[in-house]
Structure formats: C-alpha cells, structure tokens
N, C-alpha and C. Protein backbone atom coordinates (compact mmCIF):
# COMPACT_ATOMS: atom_id res chain seq x y z
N UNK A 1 69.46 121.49 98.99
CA UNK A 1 70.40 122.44 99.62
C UNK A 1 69.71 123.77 99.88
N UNK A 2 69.22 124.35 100.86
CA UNK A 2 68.58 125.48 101.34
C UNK A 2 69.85 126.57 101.21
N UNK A 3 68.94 127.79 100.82
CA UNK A 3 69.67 128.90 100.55
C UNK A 3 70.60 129.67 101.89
N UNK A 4 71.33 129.65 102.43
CA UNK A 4 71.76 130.48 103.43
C UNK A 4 72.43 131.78 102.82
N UNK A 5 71.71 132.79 103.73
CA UNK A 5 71.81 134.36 103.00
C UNK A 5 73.40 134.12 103.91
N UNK A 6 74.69 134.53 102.98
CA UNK A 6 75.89 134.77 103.75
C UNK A 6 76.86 134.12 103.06
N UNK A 7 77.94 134.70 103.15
CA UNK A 7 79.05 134.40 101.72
C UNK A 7 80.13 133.55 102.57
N UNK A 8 79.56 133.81 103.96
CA UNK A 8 80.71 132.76 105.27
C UNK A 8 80.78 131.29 104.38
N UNK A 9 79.33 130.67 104.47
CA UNK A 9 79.15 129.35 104.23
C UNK A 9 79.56 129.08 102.86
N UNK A 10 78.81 129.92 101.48
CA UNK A 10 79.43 129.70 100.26
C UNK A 10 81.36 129.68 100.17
N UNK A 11 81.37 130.44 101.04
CA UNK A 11 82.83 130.77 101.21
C UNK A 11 84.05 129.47 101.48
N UNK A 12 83.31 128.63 102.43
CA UNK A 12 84.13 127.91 103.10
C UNK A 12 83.20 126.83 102.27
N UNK A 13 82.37 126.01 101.43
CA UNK A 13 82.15 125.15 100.75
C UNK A 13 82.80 125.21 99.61
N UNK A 14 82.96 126.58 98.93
CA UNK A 14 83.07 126.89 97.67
C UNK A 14 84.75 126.09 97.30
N UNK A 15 85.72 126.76 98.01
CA UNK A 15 86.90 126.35 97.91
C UNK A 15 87.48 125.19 98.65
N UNK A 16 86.56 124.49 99.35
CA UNK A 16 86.63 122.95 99.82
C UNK A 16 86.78 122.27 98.40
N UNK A 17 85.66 121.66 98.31
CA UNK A 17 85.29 120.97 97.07
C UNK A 17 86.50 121.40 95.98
N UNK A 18 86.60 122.36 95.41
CA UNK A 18 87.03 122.66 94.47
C UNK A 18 88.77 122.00 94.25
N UNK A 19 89.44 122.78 95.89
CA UNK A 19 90.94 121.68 95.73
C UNK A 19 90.64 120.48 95.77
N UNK A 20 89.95 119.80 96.28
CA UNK A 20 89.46 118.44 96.64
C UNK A 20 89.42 117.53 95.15
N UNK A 21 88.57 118.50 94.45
CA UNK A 21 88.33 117.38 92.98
C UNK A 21 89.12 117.26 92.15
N UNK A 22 89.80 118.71 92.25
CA UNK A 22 91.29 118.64 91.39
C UNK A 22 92.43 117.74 91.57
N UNK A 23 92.47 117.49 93.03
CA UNK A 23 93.72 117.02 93.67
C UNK A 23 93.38 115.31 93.02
C-alpha cells in the first residue's frame, strides 16, 4: 500500500472498511 500524502484518500478508506466489518 503506497503512502498517499492527503487525508482525502485515508478519509474515504478509513470509514469504508470500518462500517463494513462491523455490520
């Protein structure tokens, strides 16, 4: 997973995954 400087992408992966595994 390469670093991308920018909180866009962490942003919109971060809280994907996260409802996803819970649900």
């Amino acid at each position: 997973m390469p670093v991308v400087r920018g909180p866009s992408p962490l942003h919109l992966l971060a809280p994907a995954p996260s409802p996803a595994s819970a649900t």
